[in-house]
PDB file of N, CA and C in Angstrom:
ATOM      1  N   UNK A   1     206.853  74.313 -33.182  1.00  0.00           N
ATOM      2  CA  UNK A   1     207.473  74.706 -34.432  1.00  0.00           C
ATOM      3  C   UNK A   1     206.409  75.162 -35.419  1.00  0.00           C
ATOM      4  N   UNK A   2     206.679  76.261 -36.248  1.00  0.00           N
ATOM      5  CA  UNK A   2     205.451  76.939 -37.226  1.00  0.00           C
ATOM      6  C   UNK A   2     205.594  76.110 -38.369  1.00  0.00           C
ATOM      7  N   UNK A   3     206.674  75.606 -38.663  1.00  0.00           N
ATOM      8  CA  UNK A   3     206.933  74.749 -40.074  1.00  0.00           C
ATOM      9  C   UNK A   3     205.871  74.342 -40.501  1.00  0.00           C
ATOM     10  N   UNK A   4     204.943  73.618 -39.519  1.00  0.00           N
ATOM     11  CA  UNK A   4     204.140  72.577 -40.070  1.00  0.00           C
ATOM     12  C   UNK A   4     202.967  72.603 -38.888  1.00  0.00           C
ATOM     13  N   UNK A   5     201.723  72.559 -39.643  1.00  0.00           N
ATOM     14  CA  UNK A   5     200.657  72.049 -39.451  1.00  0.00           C
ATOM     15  C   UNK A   5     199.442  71.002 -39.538  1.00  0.00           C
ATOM     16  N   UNK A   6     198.391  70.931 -39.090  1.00  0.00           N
ATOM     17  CA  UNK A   6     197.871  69.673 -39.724  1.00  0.00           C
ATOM     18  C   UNK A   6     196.196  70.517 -39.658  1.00  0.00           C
ATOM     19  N   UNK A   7     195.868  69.826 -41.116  1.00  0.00           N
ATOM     20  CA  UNK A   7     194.824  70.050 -41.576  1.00  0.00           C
ATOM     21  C   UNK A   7     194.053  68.913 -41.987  1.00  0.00           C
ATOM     22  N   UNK A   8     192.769  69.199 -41.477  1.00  0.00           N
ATOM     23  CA  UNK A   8     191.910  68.060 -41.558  1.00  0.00           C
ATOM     24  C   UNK A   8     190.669  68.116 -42.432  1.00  0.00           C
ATOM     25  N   UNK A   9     190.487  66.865 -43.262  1.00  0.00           N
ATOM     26  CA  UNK A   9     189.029  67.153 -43.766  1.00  0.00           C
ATOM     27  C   UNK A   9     188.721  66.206 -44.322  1.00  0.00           C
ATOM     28  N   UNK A  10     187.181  65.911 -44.138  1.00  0.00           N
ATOM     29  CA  UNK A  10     187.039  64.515 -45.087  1.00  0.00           C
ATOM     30  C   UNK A  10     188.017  63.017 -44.644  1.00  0.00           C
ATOM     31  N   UNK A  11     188.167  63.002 -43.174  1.00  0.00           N
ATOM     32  CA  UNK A  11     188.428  61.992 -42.633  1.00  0.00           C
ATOM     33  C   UNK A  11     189.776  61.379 -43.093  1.00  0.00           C
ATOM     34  N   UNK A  12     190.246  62.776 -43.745  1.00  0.00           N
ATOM     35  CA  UNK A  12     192.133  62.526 -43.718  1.00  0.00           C
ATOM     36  C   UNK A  12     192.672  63.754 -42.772  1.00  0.00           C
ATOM     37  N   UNK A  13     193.772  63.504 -42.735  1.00  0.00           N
ATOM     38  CA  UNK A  13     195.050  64.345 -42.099  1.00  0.00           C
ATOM     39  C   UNK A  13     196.033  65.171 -42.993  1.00  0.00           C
ATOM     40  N   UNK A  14     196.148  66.487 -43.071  1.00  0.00           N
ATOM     41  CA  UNK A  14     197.815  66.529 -43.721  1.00  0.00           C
ATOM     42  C   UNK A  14     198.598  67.633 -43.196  1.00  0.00           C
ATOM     43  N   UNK A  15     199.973  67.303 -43.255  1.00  0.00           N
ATOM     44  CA  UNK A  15     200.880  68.403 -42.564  1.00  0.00           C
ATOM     45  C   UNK A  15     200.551  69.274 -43.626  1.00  0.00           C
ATOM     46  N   UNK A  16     200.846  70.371 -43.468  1.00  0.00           N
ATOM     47  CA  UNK A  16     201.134  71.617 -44.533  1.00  0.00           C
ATOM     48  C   UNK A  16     201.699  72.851 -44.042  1.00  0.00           C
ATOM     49  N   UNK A  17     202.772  72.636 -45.078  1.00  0.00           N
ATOM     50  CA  UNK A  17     204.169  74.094 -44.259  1.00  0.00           C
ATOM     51  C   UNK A  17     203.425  74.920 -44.107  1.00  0.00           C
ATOM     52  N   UNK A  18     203.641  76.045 -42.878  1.00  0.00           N
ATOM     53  CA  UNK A  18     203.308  77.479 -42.656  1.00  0.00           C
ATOM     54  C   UNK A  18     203.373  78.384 -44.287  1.00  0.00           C
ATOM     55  N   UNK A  19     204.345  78.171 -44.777  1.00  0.00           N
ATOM     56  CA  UNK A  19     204.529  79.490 -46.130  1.00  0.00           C
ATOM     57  C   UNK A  19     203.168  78.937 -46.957  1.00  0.00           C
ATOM     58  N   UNK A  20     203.030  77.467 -46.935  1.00  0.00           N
ATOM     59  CA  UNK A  20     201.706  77.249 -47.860  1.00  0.00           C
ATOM     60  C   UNK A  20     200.852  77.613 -47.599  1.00  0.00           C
ATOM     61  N   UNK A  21     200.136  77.691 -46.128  1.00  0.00           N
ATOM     62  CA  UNK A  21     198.743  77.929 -45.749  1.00  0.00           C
ATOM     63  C   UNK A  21     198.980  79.446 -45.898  1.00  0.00           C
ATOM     64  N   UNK A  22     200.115  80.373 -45.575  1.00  0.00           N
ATOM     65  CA  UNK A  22     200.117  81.630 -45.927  1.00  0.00           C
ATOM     66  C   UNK A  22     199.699  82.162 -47.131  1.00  0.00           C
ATOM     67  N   UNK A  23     200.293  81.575 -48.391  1.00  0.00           N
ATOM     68  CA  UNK A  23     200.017  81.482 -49.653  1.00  0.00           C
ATOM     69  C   UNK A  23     198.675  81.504 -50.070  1.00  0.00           C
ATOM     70  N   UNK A  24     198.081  80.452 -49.460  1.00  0.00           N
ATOM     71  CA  UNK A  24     196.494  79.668 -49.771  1.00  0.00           C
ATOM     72  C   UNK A  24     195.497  80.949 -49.139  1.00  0.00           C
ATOM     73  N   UNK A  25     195.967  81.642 -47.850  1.00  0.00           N
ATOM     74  CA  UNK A  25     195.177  82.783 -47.311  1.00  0.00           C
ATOM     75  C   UNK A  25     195.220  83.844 -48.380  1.00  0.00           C
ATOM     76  N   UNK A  26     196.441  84.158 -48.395  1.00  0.00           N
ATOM     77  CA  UNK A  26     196.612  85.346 -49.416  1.00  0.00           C
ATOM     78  C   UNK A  26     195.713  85.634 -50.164  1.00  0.00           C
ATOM     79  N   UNK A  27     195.827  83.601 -50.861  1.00  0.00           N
ATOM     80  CA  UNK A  27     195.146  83.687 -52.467  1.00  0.00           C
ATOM     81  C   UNK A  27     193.713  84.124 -52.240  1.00  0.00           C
ATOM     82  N   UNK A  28     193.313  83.227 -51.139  1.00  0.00           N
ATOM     83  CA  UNK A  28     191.973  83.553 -50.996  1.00  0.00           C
ATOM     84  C   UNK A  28     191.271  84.890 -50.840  1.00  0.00           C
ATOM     85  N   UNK A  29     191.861  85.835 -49.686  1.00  0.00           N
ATOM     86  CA  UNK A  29     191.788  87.355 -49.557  1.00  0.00           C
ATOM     87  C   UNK A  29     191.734  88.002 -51.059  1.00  0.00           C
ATOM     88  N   UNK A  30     192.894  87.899 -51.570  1.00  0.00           N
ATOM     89  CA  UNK A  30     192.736  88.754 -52.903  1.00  0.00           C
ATOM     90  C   UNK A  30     191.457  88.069 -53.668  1.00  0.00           C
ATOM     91  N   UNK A  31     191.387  86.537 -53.721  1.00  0.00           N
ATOM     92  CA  UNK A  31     189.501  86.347 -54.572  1.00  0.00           C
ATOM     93  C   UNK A  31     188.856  87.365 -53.821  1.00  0.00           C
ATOM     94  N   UNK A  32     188.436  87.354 -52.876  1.00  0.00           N
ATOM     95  CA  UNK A  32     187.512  87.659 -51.989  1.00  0.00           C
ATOM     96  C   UNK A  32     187.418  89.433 -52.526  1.00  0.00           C
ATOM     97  N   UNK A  33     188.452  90.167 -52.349  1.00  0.00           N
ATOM     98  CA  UNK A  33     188.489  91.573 -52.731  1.00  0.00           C
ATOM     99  C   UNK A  33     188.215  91.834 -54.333  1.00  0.00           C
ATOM    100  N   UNK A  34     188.934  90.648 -54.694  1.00  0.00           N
ATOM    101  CA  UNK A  34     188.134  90.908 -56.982  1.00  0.00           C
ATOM    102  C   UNK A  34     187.247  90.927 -57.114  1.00  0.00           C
ATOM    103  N   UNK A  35     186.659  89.764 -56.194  1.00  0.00           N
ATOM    104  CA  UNK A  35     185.140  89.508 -56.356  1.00  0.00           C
ATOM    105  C   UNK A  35     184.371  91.096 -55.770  1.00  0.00           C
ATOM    106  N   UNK A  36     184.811  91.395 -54.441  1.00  0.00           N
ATOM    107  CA  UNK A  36     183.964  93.086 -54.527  1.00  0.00           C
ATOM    108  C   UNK A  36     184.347  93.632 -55.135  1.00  0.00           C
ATOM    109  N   UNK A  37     185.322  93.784 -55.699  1.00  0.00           N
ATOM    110  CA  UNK A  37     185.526  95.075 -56.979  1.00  0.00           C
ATOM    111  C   UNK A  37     184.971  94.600 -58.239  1.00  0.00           C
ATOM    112  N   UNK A  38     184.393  93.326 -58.555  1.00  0.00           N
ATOM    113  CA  UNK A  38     183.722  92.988 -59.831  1.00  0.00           C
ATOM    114  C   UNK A  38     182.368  93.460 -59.296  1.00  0.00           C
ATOM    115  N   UNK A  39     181.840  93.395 -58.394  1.00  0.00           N
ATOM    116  CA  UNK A  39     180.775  93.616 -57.869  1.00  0.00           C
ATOM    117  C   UNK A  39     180.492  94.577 -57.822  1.00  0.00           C
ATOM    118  N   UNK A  40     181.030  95.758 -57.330  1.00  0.00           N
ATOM    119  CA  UNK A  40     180.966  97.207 -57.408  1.00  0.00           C
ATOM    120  C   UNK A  40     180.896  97.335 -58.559  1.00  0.00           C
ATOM    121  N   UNK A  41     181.687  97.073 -59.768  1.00  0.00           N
ATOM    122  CA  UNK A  41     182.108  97.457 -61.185  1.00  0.00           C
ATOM    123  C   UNK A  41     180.670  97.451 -61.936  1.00  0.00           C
ATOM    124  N   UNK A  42     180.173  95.792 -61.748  1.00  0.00           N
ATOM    125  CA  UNK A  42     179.338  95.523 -62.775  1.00  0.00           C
ATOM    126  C   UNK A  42     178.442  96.282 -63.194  1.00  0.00           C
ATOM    127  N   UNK A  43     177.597  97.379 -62.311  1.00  0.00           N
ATOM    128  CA  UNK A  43     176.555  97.927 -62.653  1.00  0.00           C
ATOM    129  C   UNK A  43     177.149  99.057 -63.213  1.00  0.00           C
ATOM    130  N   UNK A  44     178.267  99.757 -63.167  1.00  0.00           N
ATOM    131  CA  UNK A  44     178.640 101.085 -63.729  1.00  0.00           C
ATOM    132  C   UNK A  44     178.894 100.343 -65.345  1.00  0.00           C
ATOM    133  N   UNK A  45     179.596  99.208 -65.446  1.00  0.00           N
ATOM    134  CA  UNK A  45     179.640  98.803 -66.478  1.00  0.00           C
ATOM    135  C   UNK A  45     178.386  98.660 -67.395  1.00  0.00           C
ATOM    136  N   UNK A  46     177.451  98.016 -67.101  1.00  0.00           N
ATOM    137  CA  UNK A  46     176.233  98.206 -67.558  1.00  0.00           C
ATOM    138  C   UNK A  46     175.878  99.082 -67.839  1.00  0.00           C
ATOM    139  N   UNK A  47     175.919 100.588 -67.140  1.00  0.00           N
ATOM    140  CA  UNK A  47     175.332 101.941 -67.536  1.00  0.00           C
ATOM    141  C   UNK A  47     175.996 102.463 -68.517  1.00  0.00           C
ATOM    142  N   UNK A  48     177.419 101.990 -68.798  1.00  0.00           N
ATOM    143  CA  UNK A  48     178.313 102.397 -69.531  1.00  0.00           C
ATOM    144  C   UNK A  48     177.568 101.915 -71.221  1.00  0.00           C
ATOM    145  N   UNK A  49     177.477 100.430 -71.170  1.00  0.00           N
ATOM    146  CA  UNK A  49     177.163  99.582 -71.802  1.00  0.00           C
ATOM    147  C   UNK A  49     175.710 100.263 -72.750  1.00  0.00           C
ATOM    148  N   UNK A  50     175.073 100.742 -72.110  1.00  0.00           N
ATOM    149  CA  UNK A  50     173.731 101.422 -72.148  1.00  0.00           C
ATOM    150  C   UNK A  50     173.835 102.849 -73.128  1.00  0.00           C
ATOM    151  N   UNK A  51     175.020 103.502 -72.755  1.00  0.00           N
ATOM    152  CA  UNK A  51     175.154 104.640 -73.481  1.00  0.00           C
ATOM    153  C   UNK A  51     176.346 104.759 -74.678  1.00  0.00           C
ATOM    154  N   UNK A  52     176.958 103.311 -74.837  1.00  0.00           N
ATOM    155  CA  UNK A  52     178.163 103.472 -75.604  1.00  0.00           C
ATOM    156  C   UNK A  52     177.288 102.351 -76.722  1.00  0.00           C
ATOM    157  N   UNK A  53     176.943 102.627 -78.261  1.00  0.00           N
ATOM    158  CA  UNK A  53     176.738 102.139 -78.898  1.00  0.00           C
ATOM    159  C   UNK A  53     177.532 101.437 -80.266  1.00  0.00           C
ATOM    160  N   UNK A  54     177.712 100.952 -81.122  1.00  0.00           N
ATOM    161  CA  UNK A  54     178.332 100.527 -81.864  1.00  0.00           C
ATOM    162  C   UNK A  54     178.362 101.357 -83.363  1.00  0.00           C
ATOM    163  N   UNK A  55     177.004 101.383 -83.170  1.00  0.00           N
ATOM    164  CA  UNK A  55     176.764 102.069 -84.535  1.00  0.00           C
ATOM    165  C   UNK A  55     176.132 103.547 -84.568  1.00  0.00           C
ATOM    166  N   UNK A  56     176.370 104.697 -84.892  1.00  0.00           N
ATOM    167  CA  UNK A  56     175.570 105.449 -84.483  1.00  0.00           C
ATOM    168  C   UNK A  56     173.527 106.007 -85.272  1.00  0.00           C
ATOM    169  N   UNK A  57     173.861 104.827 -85.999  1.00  0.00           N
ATOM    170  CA  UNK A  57     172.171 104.621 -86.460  1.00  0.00           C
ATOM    171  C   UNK A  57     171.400 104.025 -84.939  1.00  0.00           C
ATOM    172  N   UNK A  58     172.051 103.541 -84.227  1.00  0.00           N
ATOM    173  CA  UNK A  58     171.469 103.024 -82.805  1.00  0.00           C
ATOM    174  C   UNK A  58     171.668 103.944 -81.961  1.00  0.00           C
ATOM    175  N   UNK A  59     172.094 105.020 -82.033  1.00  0.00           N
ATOM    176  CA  UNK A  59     171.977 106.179 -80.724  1.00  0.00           C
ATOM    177  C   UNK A  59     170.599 106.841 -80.732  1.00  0.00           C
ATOM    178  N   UNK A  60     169.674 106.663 -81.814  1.00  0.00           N
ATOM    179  CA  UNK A  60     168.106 107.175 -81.711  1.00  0.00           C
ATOM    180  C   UNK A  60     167.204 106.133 -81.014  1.00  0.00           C
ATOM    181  N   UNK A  61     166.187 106.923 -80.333  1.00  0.00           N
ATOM    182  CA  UNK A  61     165.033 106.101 -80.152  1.00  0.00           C
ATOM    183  C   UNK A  61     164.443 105.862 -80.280  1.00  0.00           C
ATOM    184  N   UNK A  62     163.682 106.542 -81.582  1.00  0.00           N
ATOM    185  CA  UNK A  62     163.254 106.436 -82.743  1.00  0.00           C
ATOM    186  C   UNK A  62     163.581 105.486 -83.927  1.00  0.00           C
ATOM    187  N   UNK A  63     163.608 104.167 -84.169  1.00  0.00           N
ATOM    188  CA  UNK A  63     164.040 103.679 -84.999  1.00  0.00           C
ATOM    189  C   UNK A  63     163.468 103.376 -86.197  1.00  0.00           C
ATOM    190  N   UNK A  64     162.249 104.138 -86.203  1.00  0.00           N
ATOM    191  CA  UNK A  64     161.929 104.622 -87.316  1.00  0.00           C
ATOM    192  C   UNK A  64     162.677 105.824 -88.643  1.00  0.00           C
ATOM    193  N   UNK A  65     163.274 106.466 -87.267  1.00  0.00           N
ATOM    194  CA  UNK A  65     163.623 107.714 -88.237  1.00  0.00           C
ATOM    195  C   UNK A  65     164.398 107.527 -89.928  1.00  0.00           C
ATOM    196  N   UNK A  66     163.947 108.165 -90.237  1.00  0.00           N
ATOM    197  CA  UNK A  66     164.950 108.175 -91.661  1.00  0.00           C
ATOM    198  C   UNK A  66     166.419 108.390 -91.843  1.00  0.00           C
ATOM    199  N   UNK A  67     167.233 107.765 -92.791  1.00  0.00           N
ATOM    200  CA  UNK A  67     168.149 107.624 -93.096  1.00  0.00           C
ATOM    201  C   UNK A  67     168.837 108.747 -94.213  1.00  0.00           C
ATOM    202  N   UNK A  68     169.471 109.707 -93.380  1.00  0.00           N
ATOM    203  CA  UNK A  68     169.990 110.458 -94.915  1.00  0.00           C
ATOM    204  C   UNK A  68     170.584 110.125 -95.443  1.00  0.00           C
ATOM    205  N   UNK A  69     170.573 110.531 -96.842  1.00  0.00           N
ATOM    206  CA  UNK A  69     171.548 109.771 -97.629  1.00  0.00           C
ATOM    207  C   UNK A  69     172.041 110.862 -98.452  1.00  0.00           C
ATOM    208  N   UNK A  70     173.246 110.866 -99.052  1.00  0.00           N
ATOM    209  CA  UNK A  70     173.970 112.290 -99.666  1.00  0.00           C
ATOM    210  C   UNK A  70     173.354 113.198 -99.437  1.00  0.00           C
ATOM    211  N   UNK A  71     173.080 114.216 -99.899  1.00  0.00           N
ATOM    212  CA  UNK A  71     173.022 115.751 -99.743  1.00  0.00           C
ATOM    213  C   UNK A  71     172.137 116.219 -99.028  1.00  0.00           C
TER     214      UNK A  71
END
């Protein structure tokens, strides 16, 4: 019968329905795939991070340069 299984660990026993351990795989697969797509992501994010500034007195590299002011 698939109903039920037994899982062991740490010197116990436990049944656990088929739909649960299905569930528990699932969950795990999809971590497993976020985690490479965070992984892939992170560094484009960073480059992103690199060229998107807040203020645009910080888009020079020069941070010396002068500040105009009115006219």
């Amino acid at each position: 019968m698939e109903a039920e299984f037994l899982a062991r660990g740490k010197g116990t026993e436990t049944l656990i329905h088929s739909q649960v351990r299905k569930i528990k795989e699932e969950d795990e697969n999809i971590r497993h795939w976020l985690l490479a797509q965070m992984i892939e992501i992170r560094p484009m994010l960073r480059e992103l991070k690199k060229r998107v500034t807040q203020s645009p007195l910080g888009q020079s590299s020069d941070s010396n340069r002068p500040i105009p002011v009115g006219n």
